[in-house]
C-alpha atoms as a PDB file:
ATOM      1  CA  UNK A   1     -19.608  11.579  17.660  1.00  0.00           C
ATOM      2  CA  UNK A   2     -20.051   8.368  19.291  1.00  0.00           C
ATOM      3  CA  UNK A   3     -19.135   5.135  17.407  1.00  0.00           C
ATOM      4  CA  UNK A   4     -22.355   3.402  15.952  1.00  0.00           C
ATOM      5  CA  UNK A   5     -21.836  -0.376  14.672  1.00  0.00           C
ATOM      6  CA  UNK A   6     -22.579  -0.795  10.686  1.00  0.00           C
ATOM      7  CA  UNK A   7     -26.255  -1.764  10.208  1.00  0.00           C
ATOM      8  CA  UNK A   8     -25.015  -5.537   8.605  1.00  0.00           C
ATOM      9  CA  UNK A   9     -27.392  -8.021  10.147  1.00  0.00           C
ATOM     10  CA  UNK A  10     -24.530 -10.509  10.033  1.00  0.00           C
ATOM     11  CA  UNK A  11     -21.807  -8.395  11.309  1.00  0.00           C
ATOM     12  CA  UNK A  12     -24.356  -7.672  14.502  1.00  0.00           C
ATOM     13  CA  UNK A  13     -25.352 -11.353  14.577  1.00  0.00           C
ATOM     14  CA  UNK A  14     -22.014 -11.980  14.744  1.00  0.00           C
ATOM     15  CA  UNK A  15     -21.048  -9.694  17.381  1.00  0.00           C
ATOM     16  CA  UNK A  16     -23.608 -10.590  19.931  1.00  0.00           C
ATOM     17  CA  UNK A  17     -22.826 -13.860  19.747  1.00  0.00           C
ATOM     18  CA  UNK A  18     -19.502 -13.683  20.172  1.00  0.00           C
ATOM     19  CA  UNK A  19     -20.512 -11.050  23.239  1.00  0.00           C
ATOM     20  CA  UNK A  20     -22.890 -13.918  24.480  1.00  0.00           C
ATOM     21  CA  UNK A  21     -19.335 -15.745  25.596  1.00  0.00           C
ATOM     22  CA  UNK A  22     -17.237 -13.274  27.570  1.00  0.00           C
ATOM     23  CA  UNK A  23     -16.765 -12.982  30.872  1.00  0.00           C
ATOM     24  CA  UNK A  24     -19.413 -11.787  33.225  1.00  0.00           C
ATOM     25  CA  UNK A  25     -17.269 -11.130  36.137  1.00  0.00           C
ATOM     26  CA  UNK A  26     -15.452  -8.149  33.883  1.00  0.00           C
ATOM     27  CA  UNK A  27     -12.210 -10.144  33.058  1.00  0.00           C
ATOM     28  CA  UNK A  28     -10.660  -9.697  29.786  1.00  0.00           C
ATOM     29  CA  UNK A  29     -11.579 -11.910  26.529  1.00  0.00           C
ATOM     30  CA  UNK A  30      -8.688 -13.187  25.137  1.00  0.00           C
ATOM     31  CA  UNK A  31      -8.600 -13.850  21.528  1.00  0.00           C
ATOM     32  CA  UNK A  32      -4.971 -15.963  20.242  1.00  0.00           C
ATOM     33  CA  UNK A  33      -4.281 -19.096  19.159  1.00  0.00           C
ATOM     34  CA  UNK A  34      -2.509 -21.702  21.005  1.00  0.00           C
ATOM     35  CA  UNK A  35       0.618 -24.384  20.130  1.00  0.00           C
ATOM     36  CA  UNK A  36      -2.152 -26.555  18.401  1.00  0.00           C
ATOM     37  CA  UNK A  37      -3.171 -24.053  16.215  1.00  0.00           C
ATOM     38  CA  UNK A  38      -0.818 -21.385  15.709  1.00  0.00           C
ATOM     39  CA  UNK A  39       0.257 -20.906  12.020  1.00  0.00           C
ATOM     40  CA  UNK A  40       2.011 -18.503  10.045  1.00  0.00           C
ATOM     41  CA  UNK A  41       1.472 -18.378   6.052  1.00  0.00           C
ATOM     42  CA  UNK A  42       3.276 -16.664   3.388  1.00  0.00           C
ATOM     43  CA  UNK A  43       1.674 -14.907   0.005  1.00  0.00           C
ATOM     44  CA  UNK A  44       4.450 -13.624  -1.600  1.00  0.00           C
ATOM     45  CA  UNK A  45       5.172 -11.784  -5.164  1.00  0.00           C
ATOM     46  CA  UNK A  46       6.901  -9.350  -6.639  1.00  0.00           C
ATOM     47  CA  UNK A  47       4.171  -6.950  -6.020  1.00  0.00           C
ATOM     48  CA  UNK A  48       3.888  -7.594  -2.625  1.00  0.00           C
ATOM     49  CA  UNK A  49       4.403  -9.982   0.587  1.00  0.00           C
ATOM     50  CA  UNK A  50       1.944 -10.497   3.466  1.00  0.00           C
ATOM     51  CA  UNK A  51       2.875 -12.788   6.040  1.00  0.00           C
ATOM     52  CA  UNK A  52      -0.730 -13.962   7.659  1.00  0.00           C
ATOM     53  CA  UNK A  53      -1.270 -15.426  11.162  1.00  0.00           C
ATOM     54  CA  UNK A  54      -5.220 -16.577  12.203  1.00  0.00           C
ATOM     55  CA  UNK A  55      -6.314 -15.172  15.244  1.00  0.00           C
ATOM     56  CA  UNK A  56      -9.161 -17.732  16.300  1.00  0.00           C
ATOM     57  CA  UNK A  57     -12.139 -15.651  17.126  1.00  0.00           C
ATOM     58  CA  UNK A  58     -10.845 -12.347  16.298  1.00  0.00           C
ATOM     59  CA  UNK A  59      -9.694 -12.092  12.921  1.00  0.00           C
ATOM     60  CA  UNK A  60      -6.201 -12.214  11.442  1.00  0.00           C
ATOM     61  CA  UNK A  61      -3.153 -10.468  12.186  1.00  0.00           C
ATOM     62  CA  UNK A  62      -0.728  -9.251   8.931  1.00  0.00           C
ATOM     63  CA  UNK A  63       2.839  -8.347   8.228  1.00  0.00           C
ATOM     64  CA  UNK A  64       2.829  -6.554   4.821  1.00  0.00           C
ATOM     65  CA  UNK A  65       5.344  -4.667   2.696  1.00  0.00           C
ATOM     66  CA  UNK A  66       4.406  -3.566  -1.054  1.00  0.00           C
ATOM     67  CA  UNK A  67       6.848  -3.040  -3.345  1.00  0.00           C
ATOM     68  CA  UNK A  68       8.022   0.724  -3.138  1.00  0.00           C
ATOM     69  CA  UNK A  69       6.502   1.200   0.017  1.00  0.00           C
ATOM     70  CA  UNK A  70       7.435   0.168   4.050  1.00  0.00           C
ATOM     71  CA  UNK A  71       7.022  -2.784   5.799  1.00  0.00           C
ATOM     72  CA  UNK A  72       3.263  -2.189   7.964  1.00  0.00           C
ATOM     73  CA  UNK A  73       1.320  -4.474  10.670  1.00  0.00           C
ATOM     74  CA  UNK A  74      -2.322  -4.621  10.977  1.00  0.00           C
ATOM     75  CA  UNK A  75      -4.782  -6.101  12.681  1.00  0.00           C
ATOM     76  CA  UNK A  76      -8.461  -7.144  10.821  1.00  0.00           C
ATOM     77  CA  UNK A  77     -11.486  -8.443  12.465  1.00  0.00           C
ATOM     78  CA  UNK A  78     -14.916  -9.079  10.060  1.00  0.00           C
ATOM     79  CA  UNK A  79     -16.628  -8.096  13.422  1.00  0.00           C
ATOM     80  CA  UNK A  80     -15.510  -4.919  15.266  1.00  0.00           C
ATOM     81  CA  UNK A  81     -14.881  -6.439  18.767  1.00  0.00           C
ATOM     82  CA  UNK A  82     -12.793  -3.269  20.003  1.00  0.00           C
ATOM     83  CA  UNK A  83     -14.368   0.088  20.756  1.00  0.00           C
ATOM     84  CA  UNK A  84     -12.753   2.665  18.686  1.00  0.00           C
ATOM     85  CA  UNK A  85     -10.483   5.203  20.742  1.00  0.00           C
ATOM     86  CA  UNK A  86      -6.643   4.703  22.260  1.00  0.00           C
ATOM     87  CA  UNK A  87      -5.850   1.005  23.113  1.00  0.00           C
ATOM     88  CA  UNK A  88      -2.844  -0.667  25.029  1.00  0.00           C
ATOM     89  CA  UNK A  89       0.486  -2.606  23.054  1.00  0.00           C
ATOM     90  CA  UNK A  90       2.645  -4.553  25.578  1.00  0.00           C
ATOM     91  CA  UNK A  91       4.736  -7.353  24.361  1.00  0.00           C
ATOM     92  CA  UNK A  92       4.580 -10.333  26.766  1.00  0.00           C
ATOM     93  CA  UNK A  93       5.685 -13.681  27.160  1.00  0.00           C
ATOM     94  CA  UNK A  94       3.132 -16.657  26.684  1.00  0.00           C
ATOM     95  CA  UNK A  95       1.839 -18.553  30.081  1.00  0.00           C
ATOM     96  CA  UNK A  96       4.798 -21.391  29.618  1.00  0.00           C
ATOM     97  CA  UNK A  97       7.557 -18.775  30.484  1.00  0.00           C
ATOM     98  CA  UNK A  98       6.720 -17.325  33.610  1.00  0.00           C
ATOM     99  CA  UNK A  99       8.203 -14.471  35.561  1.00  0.00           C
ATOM    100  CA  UNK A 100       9.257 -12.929  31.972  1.00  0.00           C
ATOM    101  CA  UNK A 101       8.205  -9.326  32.378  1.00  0.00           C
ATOM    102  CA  UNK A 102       6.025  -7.780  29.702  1.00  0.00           C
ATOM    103  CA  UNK A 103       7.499  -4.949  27.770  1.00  0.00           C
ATOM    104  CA  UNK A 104       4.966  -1.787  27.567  1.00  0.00           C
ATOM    105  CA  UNK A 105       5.333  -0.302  23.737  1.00  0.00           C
ATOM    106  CA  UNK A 106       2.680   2.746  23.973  1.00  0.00           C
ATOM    107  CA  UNK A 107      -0.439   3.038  22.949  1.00  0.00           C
ATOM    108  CA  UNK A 108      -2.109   2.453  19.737  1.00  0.00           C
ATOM    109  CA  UNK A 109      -5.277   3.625  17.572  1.00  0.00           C
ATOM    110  CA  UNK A 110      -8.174   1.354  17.264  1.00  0.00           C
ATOM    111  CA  UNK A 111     -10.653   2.265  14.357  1.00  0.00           C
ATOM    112  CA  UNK A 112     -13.785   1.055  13.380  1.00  0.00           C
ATOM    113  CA  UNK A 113     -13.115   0.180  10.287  1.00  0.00           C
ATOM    114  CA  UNK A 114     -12.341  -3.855   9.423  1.00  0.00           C
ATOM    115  CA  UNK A 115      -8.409  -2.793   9.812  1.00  0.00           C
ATOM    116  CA  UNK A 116      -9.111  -2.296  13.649  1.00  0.00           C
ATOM    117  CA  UNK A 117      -5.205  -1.801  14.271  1.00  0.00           C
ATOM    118  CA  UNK A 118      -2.723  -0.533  11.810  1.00  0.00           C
ATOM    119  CA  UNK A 119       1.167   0.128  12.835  1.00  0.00           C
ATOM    120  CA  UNK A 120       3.576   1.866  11.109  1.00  0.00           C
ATOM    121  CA  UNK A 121       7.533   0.602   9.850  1.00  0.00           C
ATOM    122  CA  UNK A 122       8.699   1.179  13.153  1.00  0.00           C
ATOM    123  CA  UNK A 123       6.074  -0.617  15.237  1.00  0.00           C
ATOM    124  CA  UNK A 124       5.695  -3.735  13.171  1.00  0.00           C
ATOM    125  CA  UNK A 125       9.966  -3.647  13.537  1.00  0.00           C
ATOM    126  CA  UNK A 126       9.299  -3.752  17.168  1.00  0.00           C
ATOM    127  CA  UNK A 127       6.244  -6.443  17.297  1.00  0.00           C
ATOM    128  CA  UNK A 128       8.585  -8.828  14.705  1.00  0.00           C
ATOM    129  CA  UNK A 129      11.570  -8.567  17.436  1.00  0.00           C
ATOM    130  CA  UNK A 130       9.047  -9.641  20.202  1.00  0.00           C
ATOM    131  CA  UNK A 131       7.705 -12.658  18.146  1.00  0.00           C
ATOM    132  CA  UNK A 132      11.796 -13.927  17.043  1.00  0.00           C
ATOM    133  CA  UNK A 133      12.016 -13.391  20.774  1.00  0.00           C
ATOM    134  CA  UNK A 134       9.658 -15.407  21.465  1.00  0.00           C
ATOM    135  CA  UNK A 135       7.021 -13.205  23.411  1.00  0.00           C
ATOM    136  CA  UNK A 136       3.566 -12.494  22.123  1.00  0.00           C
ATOM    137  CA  UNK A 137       2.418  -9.089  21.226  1.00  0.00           C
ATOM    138  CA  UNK A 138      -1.028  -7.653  22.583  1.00  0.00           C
ATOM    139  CA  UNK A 139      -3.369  -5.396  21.571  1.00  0.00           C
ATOM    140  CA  UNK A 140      -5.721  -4.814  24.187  1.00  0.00           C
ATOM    141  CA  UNK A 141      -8.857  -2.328  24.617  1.00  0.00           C
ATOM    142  CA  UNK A 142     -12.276  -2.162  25.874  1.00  0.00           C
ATOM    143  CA  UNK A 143     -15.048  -3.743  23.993  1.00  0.00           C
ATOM    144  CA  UNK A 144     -17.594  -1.583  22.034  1.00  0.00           C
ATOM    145  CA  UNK A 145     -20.611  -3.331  23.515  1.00  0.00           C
ATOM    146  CA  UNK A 146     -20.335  -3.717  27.385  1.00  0.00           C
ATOM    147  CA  UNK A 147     -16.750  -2.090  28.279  1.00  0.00           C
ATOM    148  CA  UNK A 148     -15.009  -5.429  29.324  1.00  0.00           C
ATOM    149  CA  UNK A 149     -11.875  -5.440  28.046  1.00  0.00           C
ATOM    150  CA  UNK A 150     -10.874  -7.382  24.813  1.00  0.00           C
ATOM    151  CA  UNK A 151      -7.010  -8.705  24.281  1.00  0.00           C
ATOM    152  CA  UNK A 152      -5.875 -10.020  20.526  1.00  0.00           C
ATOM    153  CA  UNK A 153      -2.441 -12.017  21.486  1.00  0.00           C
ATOM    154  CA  UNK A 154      -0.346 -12.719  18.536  1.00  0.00           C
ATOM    155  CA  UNK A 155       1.536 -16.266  18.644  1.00  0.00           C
ATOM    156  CA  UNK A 156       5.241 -16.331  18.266  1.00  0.00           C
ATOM    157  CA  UNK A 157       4.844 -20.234  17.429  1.00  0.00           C
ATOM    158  CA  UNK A 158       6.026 -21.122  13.891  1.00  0.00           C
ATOM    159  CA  UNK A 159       6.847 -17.583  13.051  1.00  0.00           C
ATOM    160  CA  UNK A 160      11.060 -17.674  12.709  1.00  0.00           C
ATOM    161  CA  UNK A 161      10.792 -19.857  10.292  1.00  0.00           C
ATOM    162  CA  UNK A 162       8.331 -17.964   8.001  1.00  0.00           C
ATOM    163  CA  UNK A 163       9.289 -14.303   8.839  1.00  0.00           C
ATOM    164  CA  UNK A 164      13.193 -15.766   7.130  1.00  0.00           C
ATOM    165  CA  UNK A 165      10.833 -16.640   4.115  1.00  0.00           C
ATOM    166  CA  UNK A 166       9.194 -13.548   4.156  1.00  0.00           C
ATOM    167  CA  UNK A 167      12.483 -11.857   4.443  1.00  0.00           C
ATOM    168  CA  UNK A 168      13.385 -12.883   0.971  1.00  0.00           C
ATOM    169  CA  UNK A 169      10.501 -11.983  -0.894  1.00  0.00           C
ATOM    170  CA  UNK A 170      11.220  -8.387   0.617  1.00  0.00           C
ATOM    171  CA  UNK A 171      14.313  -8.573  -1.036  1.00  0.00           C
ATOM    172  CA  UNK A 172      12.402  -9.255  -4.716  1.00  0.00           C
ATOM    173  CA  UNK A 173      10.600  -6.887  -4.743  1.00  0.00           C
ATOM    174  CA  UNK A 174       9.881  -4.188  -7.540  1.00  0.00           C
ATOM    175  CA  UNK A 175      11.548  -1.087  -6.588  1.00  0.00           C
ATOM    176  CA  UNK A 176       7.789   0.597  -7.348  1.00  0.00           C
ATOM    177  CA  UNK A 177       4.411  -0.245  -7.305  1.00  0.00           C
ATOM    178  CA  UNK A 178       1.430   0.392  -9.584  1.00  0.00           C
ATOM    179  CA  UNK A 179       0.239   3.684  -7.881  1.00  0.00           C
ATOM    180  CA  UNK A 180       3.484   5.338  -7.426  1.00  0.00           C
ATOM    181  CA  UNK A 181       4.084   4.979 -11.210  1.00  0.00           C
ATOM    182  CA  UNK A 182       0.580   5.246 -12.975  1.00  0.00           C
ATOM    183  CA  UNK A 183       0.659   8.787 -13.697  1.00  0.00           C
ATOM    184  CA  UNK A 184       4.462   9.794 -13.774  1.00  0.00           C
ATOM    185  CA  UNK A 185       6.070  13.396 -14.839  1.00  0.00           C
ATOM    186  CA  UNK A 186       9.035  14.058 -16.729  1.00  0.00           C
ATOM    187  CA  UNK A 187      10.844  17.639 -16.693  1.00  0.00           C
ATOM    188  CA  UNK A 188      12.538  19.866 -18.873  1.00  0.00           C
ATOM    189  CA  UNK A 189      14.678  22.571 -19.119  1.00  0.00           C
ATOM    190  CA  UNK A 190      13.505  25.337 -21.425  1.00  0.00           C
ATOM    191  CA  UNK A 191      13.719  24.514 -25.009  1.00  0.00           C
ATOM    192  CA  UNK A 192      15.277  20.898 -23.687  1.00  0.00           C
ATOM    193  CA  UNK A 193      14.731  17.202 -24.795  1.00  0.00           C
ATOM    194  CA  UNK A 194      17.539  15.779 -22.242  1.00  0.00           C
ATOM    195  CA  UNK A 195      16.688  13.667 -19.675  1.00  0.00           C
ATOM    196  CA  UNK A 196      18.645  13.682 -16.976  1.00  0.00           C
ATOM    197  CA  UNK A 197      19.829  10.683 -14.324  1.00  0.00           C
ATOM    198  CA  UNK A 198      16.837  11.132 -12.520  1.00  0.00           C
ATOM    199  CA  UNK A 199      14.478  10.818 -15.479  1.00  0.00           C
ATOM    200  CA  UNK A 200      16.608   7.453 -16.276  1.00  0.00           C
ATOM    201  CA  UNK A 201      15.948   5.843 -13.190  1.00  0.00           C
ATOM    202  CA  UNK A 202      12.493   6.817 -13.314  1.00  0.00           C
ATOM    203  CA  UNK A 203      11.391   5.680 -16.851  1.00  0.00           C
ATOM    204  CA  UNK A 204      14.068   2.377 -15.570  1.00  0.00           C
ATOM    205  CA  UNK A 205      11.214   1.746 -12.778  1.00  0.00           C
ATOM    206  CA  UNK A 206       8.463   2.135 -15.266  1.00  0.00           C
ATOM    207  CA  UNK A 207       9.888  -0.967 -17.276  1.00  0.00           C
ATOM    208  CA  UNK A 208      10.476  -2.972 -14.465  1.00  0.00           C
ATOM    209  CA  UNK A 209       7.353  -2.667 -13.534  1.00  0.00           C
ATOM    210  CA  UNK A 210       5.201  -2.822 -16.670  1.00  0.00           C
ATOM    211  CA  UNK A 211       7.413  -5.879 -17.770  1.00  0.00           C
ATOM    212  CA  UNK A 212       6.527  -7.665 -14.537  1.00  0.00           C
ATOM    213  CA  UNK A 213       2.470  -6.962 -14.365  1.00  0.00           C
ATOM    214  CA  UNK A 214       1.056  -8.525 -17.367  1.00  0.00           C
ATOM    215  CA  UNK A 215      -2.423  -6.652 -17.062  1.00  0.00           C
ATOM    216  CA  UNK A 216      -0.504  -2.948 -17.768  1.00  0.00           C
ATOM    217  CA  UNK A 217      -1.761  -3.074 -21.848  1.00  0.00           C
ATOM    218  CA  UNK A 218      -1.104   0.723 -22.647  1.00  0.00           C
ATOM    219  CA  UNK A 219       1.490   3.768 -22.202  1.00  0.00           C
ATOM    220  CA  UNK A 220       0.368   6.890 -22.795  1.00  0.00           C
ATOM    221  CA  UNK A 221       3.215   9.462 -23.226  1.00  0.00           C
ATOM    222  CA  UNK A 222       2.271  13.071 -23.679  1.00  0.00           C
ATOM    223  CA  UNK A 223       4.587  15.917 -24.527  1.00  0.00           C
ATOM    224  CA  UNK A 224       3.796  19.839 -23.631  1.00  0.00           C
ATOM    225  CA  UNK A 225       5.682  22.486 -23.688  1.00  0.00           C
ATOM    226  CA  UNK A 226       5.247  26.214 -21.817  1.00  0.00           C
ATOM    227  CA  UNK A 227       3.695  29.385 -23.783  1.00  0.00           C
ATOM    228  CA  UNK A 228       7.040  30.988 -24.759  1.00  0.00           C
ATOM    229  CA  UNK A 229       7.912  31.315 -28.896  1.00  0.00           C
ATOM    230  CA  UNK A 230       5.540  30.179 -31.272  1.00  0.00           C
ATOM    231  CA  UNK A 231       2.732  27.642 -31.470  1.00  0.00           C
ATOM    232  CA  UNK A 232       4.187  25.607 -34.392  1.00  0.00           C
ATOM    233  CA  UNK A 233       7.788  25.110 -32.499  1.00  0.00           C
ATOM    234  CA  UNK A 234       6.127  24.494 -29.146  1.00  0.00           C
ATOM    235  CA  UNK A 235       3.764  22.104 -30.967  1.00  0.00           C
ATOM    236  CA  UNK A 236       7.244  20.037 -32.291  1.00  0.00           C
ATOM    237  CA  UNK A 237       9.282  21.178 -28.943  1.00  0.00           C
ATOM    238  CA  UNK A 238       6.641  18.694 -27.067  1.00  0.00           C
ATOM    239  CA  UNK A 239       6.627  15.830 -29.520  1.00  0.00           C
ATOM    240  CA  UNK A 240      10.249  15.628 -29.721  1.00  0.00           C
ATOM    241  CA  UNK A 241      10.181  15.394 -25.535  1.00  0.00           C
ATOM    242  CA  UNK A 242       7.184  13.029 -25.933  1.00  0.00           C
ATOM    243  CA  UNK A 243       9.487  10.945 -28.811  1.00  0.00           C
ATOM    244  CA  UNK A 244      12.656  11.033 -26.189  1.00  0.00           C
ATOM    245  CA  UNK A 245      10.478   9.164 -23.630  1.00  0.00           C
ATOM    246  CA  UNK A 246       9.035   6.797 -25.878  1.00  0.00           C
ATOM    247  CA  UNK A 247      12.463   6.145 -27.294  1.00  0.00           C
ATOM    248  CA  UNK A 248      13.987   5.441 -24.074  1.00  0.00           C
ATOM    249  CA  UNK A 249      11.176   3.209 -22.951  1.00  0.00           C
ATOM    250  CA  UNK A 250      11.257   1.256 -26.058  1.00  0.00           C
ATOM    251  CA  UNK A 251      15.162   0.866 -25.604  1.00  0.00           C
ATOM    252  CA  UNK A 252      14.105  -0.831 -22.400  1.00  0.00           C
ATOM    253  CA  UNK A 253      12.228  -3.289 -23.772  1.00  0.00           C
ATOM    254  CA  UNK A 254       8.660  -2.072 -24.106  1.00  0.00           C
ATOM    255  CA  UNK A 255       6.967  -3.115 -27.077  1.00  0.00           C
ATOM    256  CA  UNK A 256       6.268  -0.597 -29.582  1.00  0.00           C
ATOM    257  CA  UNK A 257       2.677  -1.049 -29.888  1.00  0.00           C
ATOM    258  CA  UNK A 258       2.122  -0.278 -26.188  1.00  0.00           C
ATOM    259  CA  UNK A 259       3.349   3.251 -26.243  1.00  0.00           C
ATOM    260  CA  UNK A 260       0.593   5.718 -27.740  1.00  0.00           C
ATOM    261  CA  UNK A 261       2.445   8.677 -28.338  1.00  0.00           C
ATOM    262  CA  UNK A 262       0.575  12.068 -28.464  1.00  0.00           C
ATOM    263  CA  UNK A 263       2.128  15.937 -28.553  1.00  0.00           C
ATOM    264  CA  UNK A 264       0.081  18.423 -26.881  1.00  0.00           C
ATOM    265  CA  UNK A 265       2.471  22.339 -27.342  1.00  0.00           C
ATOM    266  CA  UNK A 266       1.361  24.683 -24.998  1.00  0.00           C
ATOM    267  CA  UNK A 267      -2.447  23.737 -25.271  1.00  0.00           C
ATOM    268  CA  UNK A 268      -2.770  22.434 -21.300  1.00  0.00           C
ATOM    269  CA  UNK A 269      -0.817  24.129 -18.788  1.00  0.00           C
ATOM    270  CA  UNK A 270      -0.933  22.873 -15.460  1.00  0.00           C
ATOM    271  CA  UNK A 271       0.482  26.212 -13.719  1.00  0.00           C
ATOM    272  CA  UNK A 272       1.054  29.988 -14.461  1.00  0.00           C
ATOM    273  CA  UNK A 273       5.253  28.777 -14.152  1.00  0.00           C
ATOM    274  CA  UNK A 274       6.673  27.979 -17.662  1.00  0.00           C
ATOM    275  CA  UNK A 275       8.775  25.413 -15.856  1.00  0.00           C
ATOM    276  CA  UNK A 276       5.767  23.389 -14.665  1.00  0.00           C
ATOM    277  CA  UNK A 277       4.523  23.135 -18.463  1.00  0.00           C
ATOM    278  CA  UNK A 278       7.336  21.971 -19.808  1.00  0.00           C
ATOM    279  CA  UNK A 279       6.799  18.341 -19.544  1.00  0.00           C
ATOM    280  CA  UNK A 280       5.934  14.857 -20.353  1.00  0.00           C
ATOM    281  CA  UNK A 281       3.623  12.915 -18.945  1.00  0.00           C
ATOM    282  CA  UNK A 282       3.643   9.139 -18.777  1.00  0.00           C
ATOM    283  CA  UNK A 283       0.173   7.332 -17.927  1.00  0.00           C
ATOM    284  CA  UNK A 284      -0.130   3.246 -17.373  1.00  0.00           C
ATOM    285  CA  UNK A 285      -3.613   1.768 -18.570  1.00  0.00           C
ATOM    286  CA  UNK A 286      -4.666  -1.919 -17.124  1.00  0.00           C
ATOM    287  CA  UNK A 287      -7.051  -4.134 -18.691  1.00  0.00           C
ATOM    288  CA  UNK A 288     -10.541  -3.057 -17.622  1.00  0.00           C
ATOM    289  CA  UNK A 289      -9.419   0.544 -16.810  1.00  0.00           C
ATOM    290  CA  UNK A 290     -11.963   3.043 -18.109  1.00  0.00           C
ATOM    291  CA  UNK A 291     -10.649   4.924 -21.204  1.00  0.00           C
ATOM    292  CA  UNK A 292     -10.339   8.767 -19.837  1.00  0.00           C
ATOM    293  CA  UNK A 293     -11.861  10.836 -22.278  1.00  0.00           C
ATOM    294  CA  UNK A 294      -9.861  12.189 -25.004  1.00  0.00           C
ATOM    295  CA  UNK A 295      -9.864  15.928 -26.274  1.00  0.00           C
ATOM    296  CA  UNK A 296     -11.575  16.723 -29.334  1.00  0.00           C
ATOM    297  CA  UNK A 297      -8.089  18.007 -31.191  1.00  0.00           C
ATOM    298  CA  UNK A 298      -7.588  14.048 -32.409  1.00  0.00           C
ATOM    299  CA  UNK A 299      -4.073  14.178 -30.026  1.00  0.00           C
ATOM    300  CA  UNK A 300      -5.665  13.459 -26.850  1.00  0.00           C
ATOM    301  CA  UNK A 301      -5.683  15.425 -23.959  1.00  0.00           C
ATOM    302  CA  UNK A 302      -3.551  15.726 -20.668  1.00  0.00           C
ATOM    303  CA  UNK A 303      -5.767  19.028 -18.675  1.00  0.00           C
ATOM    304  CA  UNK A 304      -4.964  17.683 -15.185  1.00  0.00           C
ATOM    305  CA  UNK A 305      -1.194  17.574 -15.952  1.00  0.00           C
END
C-alpha cells in the first residue's frame, strides 16, 4: 500500500508550502541549522534525559535515554517531508572543512509517522562520535510529494559541551522506569515465602522508583498460591507471600498506607503449571489511573496474573 498523507488541513497546508520552496532543477532541500543558530538543549531527570537540537524547517532532532532502557536517536518533523521507504545516513563534514570525506553508515527506515527516523543504541553511538568529531550527520531521502530529494543535517556546533551534560544525567538515572515495574511478579518455590536475591533487587527497584515519582499513590500486592493441598492453607500460603512482600517494601521505606495488601489462594491461576501460580503480584497505581475492577470476593482480584 502506497503512503497517503494524514487528512490534517494544517499538516497539508504546511507541506505544500514548504514544497512551494524547493528546488525546481531536482537538487536536494537541505534542512540544518547554521553557526547562527545551532543550539543544543538539555531536559534532564531522573526519569529520563533528552538532549534536543532544532532543525530549522524540518523539525527537531533527539538524543534520548529513559531510565532502564538504551540510549535512542530520532528524528521528528510535524510535517512528513520524507517519503516513507529506505533512506541514506552518511556522516559528513560541514562546508568550512573541505576535502573531509563523508563516512557512509547504511541505510535507515523512514516512517510516516511524526518520528520520521528512529535509531537504535548503536546508531545514535555512532551519530554522537560524528558530532564530538565535529562532522554533521545526514539523513537523506526522497520527498513524498515530487521525488526531489530531502537532506536533514544535524549541527555539531555547541554539542560537546551539552552531550558532557547529558552524560551525567545518564549516570542518575533510576535503574527502572514506570513500565518495566508497573505490574511486577514475584516467585515461589512450592509451599515457600523466601525471596531470593533476585526478588531483593527487584522489590529494591520498586522503592527507588516509587520514592522518586511522587504521582505513584498505591501498591497493590497480591498473593496466590497453586491448586495443591487444601483451600484454607493455600488461602494463608498466599497471604503470608503477599505479607513477605509488603514487609520487605515497607522495610524500604514505603509508607504503610500505600501498600493494599490482598490474598487470593488458588482462586486465579494464570497457567495449568503449579509453578506459574505460585506467586505475588505487585501493581503501581498513579494519580488519575482508572481503578481496575475488583472481584466480587471483597479481596480483589488478580485474573490476568
Amino acid at each position: 500500500m502506497g503512503f497517503r498523507p494524514r487528512n490534517n488541513p494544517m499538516t497539508l497546508l504546511a507541506i505544500c508550502f514548504l514544497g512551494a520552496f524547493l528546488p525546481a532543477n531536482g537538487d536536494a532541500a537541505s534542512y540544518g541549522a547554521g553557526i547562527e543558530n545551532s543550539q543544543w538543549y538539555l531536559a534532564e531527570s531522573v526519569f529520563e534525559c533528552r538532549l534536543v537540537h532544532e532543525v530549522p524547517g524540518y523539525g527537531r532532532a533527539v538524543f534520548h535515554h529513559r531510565a532502564g532502557e538504551n540510549l535512542s536517536f530520532f528524528l521528528e518533523s510535524e510535517s512528513p517531508l520524507m517519503r516513507p521507504g529506505r533512506g541514506s545516513l552518511v556522516v559528513e563534514a560541514p562546508s568550512w572543512r573541505p576535502g573531509v570525506a563523508p563516512r557512509p553508515l547504511g541505510t535507515v527506515n523512514v516512517s510516516d509517522g511524526r518520528r520520521q527516523v528512529s535509531l537504535d543504541t548503536r546508531q545514535a553511538f555512532v551519530l554522537a562520535r560524528g558530532l564530538l568529531d565535529g562532522m554533521r550527520p545526514t539523513v537523506t531521502r526522497e520527498s513524498w510529494f515530487d521525488g526531489r530529494p530531502v537532506r536533514v543535517q544535524v549541527s555539531n556546533i555547541n554539542f560537546s559541551g551539552e552531550y558532557q551534560r547529558y552524560q551525567r544525567c545518564t549516570s542518575n538515572l533510576l535503574p527502572v522506569n514506570f513500565d518495566q515495574i508497573r505490574r511486577s511478579r514475584i516467585p515461589f518455590a512450592s509451599g515457600s515465602t523466601q525471596l531470593s536475591d533476585g526478588d531483593r533487587r527487584l522489590l529494591d527497584n520498586i522503592v527507588s522508583y516509587v520514592t522518586a515519582d511522587s504521582t505513584v499513590e498505591r501498591i497493590f500486592v497480591d498473593g496466590h498460591s497453586d491448586s495443591i493441598g487444601s483451600r484454607i492453607n493455600n488461602r494463608a500460603l498466599s497471604e503470608d507471600r503477599a505479607n513477605v512482600v509488603a514487609d520487605y517494601l515497607k522495610a524500604r521505606g514505603i509508607a504503610e498506607n500505600m501498600i493494599t495488601v490482598r490474598a487470593h489462594g488458588d482462586q486465579y491461576p494464570v497457567s495449568n503449571r503449579p509453578a506459574d501460580n505460585r506467586r505475588t503480584n505487585i501493581r503501581l497505581q498513579r494519580a488519575g489511573d482508572q481503578p481496575e475492577l475488583q472481584q466480587a470476593n471483597g479481596y480483589g482480584g488478580d485474573p490476568l496474573g
